[in-house]
C-alpha atoms as a PDB file:
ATOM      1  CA  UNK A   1     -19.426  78.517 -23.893  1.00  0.00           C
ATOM      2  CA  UNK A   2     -17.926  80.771 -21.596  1.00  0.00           C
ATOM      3  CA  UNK A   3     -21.072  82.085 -20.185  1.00  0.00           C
ATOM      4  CA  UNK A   4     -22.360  78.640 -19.766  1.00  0.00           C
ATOM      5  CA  UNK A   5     -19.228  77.382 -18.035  1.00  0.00           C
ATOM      6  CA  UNK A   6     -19.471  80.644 -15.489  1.00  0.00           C
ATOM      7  CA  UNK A   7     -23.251  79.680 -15.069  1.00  0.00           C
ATOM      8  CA  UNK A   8     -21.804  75.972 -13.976  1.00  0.00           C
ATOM      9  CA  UNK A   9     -19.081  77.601 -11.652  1.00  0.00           C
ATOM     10  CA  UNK A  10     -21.171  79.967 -10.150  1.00  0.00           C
ATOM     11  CA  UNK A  11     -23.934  76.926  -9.235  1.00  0.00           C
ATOM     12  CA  UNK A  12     -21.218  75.090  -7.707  1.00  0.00           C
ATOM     13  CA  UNK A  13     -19.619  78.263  -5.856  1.00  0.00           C
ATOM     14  CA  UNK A  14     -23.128  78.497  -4.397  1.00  0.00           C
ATOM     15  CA  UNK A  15     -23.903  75.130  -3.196  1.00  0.00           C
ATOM     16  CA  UNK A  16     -20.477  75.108  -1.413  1.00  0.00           C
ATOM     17  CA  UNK A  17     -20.723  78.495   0.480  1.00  0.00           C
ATOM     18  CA  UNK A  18     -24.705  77.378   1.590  1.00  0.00           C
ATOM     19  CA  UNK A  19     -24.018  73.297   1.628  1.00  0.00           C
ATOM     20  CA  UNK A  20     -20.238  72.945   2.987  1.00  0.00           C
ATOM     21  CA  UNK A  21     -19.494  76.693   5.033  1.00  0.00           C
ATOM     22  CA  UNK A  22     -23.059  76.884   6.162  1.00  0.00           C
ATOM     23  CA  UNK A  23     -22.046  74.062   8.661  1.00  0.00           C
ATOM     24  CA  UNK A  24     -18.219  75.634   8.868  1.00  0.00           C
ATOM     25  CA  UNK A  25     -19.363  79.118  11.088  1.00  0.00           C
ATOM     26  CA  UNK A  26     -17.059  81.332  11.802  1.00  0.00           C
ATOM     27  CA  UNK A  27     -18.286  83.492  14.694  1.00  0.00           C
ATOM     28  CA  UNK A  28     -21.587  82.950  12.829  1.00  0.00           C
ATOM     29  CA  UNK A  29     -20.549  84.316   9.738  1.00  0.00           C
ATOM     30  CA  UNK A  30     -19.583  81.986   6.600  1.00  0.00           C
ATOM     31  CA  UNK A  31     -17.802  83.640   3.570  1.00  0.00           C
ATOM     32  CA  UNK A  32     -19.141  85.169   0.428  1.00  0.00           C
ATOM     33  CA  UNK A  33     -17.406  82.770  -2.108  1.00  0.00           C
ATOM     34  CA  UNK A  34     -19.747  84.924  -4.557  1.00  0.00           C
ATOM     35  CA  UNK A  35     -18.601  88.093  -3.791  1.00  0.00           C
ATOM     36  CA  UNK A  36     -15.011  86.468  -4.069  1.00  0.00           C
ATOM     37  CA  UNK A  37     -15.748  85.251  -7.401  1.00  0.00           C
ATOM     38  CA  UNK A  38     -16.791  88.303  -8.899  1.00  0.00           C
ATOM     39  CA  UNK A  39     -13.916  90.720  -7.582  1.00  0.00           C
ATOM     40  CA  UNK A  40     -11.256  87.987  -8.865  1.00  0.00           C
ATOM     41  CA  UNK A  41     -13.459  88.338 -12.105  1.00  0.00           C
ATOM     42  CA  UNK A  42     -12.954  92.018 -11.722  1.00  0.00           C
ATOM     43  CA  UNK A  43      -9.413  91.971 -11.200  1.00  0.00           C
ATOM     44  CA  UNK A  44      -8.452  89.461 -14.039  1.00  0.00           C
ATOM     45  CA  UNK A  45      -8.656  92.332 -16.525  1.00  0.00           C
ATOM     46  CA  UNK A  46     -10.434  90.303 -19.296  1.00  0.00           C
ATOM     47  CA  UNK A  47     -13.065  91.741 -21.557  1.00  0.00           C
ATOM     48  CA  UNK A  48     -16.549  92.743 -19.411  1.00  0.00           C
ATOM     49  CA  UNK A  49     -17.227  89.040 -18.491  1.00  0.00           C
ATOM     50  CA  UNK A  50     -17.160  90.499 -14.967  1.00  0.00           C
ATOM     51  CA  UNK A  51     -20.407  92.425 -15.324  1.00  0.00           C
ATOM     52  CA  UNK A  52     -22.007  88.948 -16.245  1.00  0.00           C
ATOM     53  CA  UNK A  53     -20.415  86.946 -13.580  1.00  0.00           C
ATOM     54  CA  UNK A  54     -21.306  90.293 -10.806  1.00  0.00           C
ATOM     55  CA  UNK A  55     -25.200  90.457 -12.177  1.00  0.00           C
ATOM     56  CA  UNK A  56     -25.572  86.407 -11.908  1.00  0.00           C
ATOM     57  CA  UNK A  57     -23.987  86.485  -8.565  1.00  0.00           C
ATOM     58  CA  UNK A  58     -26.048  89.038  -7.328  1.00  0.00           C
ATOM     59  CA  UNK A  59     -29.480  87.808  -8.445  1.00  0.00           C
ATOM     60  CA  UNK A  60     -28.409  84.069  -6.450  1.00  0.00           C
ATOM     61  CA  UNK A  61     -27.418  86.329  -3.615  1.00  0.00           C
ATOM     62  CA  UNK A  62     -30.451  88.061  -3.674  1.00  0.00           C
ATOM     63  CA  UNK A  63     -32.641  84.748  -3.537  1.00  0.00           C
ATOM     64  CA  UNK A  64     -30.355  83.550  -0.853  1.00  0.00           C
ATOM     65  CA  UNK A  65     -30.566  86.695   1.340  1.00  0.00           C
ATOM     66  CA  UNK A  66     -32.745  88.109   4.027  1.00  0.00           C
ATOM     67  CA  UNK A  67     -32.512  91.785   2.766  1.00  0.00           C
ATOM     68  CA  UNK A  68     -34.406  93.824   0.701  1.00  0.00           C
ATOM     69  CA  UNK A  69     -33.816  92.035  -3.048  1.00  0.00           C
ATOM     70  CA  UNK A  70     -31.438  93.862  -5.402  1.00  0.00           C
ATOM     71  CA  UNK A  71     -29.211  94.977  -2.492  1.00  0.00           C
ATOM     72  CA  UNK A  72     -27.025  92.333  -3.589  1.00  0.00           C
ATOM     73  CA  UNK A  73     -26.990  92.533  -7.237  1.00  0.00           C
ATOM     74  CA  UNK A  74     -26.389  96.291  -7.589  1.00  0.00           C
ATOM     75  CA  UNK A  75     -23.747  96.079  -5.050  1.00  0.00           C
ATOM     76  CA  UNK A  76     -21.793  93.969  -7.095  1.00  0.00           C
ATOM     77  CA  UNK A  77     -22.454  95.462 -10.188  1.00  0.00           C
ATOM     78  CA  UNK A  78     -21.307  98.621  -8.507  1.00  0.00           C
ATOM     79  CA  UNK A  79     -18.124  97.374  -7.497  1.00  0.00           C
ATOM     80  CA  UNK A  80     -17.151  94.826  -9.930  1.00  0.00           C
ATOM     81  CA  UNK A  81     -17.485  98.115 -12.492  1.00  0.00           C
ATOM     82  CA  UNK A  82     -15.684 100.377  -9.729  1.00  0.00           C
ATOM     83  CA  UNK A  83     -12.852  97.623  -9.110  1.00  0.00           C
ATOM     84  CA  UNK A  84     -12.017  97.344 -12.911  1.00  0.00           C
ATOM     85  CA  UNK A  85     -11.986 100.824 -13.611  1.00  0.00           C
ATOM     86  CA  UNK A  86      -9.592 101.529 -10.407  1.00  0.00           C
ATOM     87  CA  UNK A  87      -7.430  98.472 -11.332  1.00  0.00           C
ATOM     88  CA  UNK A  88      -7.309  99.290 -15.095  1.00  0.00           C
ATOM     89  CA  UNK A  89      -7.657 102.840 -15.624  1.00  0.00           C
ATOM     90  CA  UNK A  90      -6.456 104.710 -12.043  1.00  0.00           C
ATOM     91  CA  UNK A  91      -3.591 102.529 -10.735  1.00  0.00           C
ATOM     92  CA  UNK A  92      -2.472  99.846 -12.895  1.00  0.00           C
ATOM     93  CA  UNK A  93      -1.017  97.138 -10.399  1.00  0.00           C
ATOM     94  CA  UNK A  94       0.144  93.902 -10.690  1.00  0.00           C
ATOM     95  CA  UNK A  95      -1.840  91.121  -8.557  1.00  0.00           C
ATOM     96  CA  UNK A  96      -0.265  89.688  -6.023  1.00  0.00           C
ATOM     97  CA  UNK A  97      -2.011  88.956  -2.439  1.00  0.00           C
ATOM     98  CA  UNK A  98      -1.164  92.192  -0.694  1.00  0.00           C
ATOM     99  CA  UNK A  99      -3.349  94.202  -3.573  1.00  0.00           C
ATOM    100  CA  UNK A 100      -6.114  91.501  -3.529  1.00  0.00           C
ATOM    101  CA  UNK A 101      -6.457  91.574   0.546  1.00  0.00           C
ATOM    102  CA  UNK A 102      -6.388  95.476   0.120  1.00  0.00           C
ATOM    103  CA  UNK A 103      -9.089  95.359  -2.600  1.00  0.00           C
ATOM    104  CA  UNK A 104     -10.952  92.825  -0.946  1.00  0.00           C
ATOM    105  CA  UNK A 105     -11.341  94.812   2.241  1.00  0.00           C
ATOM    106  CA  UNK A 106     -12.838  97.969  -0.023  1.00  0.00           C
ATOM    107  CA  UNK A 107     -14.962  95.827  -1.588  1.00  0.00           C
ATOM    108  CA  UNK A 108     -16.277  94.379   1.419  1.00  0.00           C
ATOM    109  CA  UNK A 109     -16.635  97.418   3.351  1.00  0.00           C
ATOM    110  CA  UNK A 110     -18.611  98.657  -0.173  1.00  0.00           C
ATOM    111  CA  UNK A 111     -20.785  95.905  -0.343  1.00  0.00           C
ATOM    112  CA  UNK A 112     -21.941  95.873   3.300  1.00  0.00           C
ATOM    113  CA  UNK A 113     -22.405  99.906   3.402  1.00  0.00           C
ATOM    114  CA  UNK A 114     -24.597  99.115  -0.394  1.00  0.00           C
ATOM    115  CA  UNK A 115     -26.583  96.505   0.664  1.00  0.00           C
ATOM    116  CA  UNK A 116     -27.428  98.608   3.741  1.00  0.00           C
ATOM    117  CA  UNK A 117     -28.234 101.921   2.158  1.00  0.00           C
ATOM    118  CA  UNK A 118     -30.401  99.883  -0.136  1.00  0.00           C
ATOM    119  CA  UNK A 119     -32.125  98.292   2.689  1.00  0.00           C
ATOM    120  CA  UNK A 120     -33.130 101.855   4.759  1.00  0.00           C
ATOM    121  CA  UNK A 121     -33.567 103.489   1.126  1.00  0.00           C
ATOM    122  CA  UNK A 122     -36.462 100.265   1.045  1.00  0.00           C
ATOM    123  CA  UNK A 123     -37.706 101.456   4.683  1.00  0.00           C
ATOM    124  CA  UNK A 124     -38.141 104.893   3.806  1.00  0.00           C
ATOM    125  CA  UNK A 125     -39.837 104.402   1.045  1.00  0.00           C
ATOM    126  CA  UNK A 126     -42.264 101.479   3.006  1.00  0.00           C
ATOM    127  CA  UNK A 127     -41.270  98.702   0.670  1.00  0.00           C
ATOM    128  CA  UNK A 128     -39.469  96.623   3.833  1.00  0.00           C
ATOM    129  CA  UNK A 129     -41.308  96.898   6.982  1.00  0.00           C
ATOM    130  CA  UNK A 130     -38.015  95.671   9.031  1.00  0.00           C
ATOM    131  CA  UNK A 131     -34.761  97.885   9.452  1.00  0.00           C
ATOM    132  CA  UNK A 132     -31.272  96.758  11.042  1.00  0.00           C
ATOM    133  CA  UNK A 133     -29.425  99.243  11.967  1.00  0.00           C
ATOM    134  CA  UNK A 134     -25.907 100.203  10.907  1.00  0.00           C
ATOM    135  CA  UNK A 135     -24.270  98.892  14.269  1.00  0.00           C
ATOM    136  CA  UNK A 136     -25.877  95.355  13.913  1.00  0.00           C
ATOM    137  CA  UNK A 137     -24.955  95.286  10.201  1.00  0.00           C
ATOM    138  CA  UNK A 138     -21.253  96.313  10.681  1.00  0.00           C
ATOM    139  CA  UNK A 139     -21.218  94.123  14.282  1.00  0.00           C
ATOM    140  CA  UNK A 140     -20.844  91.406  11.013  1.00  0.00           C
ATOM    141  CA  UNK A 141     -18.531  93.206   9.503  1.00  0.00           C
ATOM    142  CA  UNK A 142     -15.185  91.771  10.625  1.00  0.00           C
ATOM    143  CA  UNK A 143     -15.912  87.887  10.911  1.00  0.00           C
ATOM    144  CA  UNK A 144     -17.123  87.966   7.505  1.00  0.00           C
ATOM    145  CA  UNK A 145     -14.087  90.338   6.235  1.00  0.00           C
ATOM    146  CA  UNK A 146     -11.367  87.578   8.080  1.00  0.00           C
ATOM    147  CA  UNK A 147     -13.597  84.405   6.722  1.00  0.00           C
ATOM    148  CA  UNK A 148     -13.133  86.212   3.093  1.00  0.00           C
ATOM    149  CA  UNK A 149      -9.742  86.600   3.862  1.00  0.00           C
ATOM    150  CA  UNK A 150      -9.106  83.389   4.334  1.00  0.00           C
ATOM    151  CA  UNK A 151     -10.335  81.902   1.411  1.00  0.00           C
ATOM    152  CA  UNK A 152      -9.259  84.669  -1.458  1.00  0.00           C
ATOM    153  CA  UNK A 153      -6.162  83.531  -2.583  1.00  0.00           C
ATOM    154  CA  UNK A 154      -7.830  79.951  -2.674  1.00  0.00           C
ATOM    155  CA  UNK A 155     -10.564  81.439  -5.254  1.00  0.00           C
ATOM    156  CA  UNK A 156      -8.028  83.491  -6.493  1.00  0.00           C
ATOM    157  CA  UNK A 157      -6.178  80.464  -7.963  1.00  0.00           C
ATOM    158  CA  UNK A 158      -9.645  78.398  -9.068  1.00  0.00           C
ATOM    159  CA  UNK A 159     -10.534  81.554 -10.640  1.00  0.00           C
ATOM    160  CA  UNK A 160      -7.438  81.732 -12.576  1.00  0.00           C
ATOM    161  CA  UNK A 161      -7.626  78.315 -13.831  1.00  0.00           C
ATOM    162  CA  UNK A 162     -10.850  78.817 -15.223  1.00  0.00           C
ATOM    163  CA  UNK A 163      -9.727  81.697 -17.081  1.00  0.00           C
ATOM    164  CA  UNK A 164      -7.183  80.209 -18.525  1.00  0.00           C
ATOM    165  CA  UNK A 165      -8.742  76.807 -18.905  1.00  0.00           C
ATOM    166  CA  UNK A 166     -11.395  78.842 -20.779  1.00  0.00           C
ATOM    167  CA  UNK A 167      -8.969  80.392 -22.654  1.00  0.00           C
ATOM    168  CA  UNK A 168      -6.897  77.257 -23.757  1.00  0.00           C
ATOM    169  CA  UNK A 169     -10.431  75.884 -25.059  1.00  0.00           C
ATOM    170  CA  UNK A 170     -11.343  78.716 -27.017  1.00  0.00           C
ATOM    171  CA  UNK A 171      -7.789  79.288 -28.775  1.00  0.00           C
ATOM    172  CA  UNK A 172      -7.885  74.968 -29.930  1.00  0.00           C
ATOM    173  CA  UNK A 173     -12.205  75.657 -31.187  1.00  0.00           C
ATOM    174  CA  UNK A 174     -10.528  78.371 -33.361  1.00  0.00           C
ATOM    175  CA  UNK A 175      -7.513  76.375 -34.179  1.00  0.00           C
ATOM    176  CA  UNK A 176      -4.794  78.354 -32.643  1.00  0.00           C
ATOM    177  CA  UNK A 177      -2.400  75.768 -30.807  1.00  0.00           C
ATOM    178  CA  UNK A 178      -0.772  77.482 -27.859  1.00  0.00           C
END
C-alpha cells in the first residue's frame, strides 16, 4: 500500500512541476518538486522507503530530462543514501527549516555537480555526442536553488502528512487504534 500510494504521489508531484511550474518560470528555471520529495523522504528517518521513492523519482526525471539518462536516478540514489546516513548516523538533528534549507542547498549543489559528471563521463566515453559545460550548467544553478527554496517547507509539510497519513492507515489495517 505504501509503495502504491508513493507511486500515486510521485505521478501527481510530476504532472504539477511539468503541467502547473512549467508555465510559472522563474528566470527560466522551474523547481524540482522530485528532488524535494525524495530529500524530505530522506530526512523523515523512516525505514529505507527513501531509496524507493529516490530510484522512482529518478527514472521519471530521467524520461523528463535532456541529459544523458541515469544522471538523474543515481544522483538521487546517491544522495537520498548520503542524506540519511549524515542525518541519522553523523549529526543527529532535529528538522526544522534552517537544517532543511542547509541540506537542501548540499543536495542541490550534489545533484547538479552528479548529473554533470555523469553527462562528460557519457562524452568521454562517446555515448552523448553533446557536452555543456560546467559554467552553463551552474549559470542554472541559483534560480533553481531559490525556486527549491521556495517551495521546501511547502513539500515539507505534504510530505509529512503522507507519512503520517500512511502511518495512521497502516496502524487501524493491523488493528492498533492510535
Amino acid at each position: 500500500m505504501r509503495y502504491a500510494v508513493h507511486f500515486i504521489c510521485i505521478v501527481f508531484l510530476l504532472v504539477a512541476n511539468l503541467g502547473l511550474f512549467g508555465l510559472l518560470p522563474i528566470w527560466g528555471q522551474i523547481p524540482n518538486l522530485l528532488f524535494l520529495f525524495v530529500l524530505c523522504s530522506a530526512l523523515a528517518k523512516k525505514e529505507f522507503d527513501f531509496l524507493f521513492v529516490a530510484f522512482l523519482c529518478g527514472l521519471f526525471l530521467d524520461f523528463y530530462s535532456p541529459a544523458f539518462f541515469g544522471g538523474h536516478t543515481l544522483a538521487l540514489l546517491l544522495i537520498a543514501l548520503v542524506t540519511y546516513l549524515f542525518s541519522n548516523y553523523i549529526f543527529v538533528i532535529e528538522l526544522n527549516f534552517k537544517n532543511l534549507a542547509l541540506a537542501t542547498i548540499f543536495s542541490w549543489l550534489g545533484l547538479n555537480l552528479i548529473v554533470w559528471l555523469w553527462g562528460l563521463a557519457a562524452l568521454k566515453f562517446n555515448l552523448n555526442p553533446s557536452y555543456v559545460s560546467l559554467k552553463i550548467f551552474m549559470s542554472n544553478f541559483l534560480p533553481g536553488l531559490i525556486y527549491n527554496l521556495l517551495l521546501l517547507y511547502p513539500m515539507y509539510l505534504f510530505y509529512d502528512f503522507l507519512r503520517h497519513s500512511l502511518d495512521n492507515y497502516e496502524a487501524r489495517s493491523r488493528g492498533v487504534i492510535k
